[in-house]
C-alpha atoms as a PDB file:
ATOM      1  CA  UNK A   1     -44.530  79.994  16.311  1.00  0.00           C
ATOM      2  CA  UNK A   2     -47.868  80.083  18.120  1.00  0.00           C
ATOM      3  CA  UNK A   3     -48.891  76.798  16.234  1.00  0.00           C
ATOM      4  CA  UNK A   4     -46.006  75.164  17.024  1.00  0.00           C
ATOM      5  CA  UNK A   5     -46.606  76.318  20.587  1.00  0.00           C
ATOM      6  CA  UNK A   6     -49.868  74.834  20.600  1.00  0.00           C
ATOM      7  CA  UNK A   7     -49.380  71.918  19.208  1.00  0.00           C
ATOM      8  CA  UNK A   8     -46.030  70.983  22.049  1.00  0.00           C
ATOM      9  CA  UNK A   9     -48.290  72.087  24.516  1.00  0.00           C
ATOM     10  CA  UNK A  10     -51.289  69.906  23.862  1.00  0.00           C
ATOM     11  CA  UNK A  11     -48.806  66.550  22.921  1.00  0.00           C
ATOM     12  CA  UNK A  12     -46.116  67.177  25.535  1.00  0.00           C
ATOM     13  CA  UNK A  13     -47.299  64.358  27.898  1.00  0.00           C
ATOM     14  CA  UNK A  14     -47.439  61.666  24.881  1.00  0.00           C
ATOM     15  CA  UNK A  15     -43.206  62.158  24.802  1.00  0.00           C
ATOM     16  CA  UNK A  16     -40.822  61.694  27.608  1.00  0.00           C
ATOM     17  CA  UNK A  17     -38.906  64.745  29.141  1.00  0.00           C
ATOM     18  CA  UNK A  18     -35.740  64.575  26.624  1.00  0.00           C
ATOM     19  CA  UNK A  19     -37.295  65.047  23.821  1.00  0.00           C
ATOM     20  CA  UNK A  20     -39.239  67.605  24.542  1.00  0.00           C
ATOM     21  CA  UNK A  21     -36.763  69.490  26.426  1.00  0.00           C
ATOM     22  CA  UNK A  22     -34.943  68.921  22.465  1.00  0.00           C
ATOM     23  CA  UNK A  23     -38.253  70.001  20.783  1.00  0.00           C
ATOM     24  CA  UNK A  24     -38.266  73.530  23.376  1.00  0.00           C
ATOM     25  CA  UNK A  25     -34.417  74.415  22.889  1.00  0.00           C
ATOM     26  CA  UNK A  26     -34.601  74.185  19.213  1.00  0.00           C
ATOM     27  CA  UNK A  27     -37.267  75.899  18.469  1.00  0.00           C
ATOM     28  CA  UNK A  28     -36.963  78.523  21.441  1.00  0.00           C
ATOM     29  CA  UNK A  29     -33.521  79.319  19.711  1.00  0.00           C
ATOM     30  CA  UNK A  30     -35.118  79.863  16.686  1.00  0.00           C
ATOM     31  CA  UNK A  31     -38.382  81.767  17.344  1.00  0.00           C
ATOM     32  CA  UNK A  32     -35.880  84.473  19.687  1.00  0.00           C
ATOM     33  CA  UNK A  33     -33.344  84.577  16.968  1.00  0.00           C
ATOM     34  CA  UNK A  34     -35.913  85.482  13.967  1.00  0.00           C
ATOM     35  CA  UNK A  35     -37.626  88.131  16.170  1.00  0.00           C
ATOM     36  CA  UNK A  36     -34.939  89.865  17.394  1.00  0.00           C
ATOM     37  CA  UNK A  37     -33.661  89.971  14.073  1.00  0.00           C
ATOM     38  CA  UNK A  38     -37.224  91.357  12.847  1.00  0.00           C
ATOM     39  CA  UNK A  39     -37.499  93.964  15.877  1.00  0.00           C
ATOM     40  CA  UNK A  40     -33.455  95.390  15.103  1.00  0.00           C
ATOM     41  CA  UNK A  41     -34.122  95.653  11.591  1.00  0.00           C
ATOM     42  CA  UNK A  42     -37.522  97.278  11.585  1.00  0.00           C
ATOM     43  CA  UNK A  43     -36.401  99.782  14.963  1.00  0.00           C
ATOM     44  CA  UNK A  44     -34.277 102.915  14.494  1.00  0.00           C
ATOM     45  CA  UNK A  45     -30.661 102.021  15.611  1.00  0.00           C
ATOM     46  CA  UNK A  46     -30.839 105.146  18.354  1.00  0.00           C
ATOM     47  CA  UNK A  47     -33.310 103.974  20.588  1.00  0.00           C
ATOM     48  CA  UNK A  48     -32.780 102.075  23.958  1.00  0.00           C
ATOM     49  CA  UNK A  49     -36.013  99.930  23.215  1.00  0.00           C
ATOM     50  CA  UNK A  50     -33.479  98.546  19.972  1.00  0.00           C
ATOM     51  CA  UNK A  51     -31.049  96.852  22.370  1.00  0.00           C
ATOM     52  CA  UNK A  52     -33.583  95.798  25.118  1.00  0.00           C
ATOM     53  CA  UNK A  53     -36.581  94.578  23.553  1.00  0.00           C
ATOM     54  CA  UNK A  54     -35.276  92.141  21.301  1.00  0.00           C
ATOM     55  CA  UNK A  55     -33.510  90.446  24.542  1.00  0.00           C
ATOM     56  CA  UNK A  56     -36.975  90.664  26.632  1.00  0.00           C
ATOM     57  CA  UNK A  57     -38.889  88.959  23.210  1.00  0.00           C
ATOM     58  CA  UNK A  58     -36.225  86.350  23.534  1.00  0.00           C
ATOM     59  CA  UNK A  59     -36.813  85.838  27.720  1.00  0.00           C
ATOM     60  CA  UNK A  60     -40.628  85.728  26.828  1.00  0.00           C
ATOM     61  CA  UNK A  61     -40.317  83.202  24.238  1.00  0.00           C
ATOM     62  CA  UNK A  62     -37.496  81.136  26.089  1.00  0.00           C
ATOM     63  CA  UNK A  63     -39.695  81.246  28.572  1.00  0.00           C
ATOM     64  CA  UNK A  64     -42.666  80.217  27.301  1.00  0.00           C
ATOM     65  CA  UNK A  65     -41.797  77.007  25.639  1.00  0.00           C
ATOM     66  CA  UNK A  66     -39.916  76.454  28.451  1.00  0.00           C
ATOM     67  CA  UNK A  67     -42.293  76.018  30.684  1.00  0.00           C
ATOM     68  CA  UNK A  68     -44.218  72.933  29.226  1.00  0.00           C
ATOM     69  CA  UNK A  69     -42.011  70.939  31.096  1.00  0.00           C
ATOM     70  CA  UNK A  70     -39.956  70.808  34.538  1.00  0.00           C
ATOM     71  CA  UNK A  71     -37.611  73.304  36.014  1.00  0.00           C
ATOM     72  CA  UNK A  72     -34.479  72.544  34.357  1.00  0.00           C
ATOM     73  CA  UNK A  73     -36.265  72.858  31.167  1.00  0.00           C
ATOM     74  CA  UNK A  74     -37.496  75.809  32.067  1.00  0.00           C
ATOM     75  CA  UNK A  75     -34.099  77.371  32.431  1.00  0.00           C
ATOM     76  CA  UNK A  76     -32.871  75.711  29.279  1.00  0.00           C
ATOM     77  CA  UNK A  77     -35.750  77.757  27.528  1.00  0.00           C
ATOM     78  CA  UNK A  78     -34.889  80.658  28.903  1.00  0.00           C
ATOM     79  CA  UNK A  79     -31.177  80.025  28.089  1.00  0.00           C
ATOM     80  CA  UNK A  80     -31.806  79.285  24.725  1.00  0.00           C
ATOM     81  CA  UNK A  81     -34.432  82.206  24.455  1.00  0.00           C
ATOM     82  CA  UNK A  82     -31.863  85.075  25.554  1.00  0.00           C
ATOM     83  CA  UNK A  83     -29.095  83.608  23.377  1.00  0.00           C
ATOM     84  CA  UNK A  84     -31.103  83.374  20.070  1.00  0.00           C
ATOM     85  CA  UNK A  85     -32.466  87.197  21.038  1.00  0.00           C
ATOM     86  CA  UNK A  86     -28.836  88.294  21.883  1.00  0.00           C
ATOM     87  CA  UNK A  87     -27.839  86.770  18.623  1.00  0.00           C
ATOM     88  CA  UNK A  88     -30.555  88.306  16.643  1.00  0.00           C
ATOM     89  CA  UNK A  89     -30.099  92.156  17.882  1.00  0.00           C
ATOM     90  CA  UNK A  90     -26.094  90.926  16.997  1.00  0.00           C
ATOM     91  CA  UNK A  91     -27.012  90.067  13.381  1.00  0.00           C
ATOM     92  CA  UNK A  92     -29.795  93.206  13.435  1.00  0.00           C
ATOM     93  CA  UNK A  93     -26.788  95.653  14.205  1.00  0.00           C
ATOM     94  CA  UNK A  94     -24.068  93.959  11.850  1.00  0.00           C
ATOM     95  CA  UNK A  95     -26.894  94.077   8.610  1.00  0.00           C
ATOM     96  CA  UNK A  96     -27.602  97.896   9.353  1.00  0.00           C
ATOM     97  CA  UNK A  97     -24.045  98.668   9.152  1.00  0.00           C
ATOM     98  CA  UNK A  98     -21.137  96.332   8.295  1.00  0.00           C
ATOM     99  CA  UNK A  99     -18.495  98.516   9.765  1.00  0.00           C
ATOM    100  CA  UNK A 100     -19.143  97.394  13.274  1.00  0.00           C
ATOM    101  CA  UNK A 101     -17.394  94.068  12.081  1.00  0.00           C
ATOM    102  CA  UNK A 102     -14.824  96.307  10.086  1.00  0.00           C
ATOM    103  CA  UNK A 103     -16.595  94.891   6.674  1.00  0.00           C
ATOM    104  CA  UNK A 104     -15.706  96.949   4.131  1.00  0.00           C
ATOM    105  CA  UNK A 105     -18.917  97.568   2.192  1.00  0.00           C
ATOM    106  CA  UNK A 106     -19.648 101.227   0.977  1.00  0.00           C
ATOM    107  CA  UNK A 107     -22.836 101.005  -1.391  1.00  0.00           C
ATOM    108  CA  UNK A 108     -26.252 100.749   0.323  1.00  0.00           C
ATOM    109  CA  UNK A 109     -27.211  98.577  -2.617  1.00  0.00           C
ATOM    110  CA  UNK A 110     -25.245  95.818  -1.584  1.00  0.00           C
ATOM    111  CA  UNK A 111     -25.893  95.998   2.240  1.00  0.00           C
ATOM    112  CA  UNK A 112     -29.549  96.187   0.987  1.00  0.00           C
ATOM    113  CA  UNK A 113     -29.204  92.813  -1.129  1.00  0.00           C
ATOM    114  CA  UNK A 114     -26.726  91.203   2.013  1.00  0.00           C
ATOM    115  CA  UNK A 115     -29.899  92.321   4.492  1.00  0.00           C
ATOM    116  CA  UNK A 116     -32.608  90.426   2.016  1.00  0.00           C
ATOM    117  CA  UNK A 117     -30.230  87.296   1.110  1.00  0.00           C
ATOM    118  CA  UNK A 118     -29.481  86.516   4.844  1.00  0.00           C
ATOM    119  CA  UNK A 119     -33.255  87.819   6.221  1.00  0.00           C
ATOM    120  CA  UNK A 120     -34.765  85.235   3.538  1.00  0.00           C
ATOM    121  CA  UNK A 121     -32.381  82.631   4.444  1.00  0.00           C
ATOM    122  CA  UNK A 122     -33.457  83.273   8.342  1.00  0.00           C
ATOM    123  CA  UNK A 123     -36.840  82.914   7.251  1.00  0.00           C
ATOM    124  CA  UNK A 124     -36.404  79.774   5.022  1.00  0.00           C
ATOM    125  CA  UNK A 125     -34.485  77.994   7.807  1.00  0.00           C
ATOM    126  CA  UNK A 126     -37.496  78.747  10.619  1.00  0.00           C
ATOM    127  CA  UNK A 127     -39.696  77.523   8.710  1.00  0.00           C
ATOM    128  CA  UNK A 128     -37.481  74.499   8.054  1.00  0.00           C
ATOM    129  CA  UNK A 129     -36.911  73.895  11.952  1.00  0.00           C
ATOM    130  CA  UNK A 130     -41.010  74.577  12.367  1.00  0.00           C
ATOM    131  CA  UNK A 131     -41.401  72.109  10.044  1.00  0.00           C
ATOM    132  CA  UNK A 132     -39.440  69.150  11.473  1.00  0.00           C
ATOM    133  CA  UNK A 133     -41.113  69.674  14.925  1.00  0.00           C
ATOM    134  CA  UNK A 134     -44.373  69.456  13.557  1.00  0.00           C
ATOM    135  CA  UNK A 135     -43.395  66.767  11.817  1.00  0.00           C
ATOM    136  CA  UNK A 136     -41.520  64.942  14.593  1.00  0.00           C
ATOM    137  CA  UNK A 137     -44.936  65.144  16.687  1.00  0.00           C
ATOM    138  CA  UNK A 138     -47.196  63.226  14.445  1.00  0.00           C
ATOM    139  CA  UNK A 139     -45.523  60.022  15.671  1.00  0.00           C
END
């Protein structure tokens, strides 16, 4: 994520505004999403800091890549970074325990295989979308 932030930052003037307002949503979306999904898996479920911090990880990174470019990027970021942490903490919750979503799955073997598959495929499809950015910027 940091790379990727480095690497926008120091090209952003070589690409017009669109693009890199494209470049910022997707992978502000991304980073949030993977985080908050990190921080509500590895936190206790009983805490405040559980609901809250994964939403302030998603402003900060929203944020962040949303400021490499004007103001209504900037609020695109930040868009894009609260949804992807909402989304995240969403996922976090739903993984720990299936019954919020009225999934009917009693052995903690199989929530602990649904919580790999699905953390892996998270993981795969980051690096995927990190990828493609890089990518996209050696033009």
């Amino acid at each position: 994520m940091l790379v990727n932030y480095r690497v926008v930052k120091k090209k952003r003037l070589l690409f017009d505004d669109r693009f890199t307002k494209t470049i910022c949503m997707a992978i502000a979306s991304i980073s949030s999403f993977v985080t908050a999904l990190y921080v509500a898996l590895l936190l206790p479920a009983d805490q405040i800091a559980t609901y809250l911090l994964p939403v302030f990880l998603g402003v900060f990174i929203g944020w962040q890549f949303g400021s490499l470019i004007q103001a209504p990027a900037s609020l695109n970021g930040l868009y894009n970074g609260v949804m992807g942490g909402v989304m995240g903490m969403m996922l976090g919750a739903v993984l720990k325990n299936p019954a919020l979503c009225n999934i009917p799955l009693n052995s903690n073997s199989l929530i602990a295989t649904n919580l790999f598959i699905i953390t892996m495929f998270i993981t795969f499809s980051h690096s995927l979308v990190c990828f493609f950015i890089r990518r996209s910027m050696r033009a």
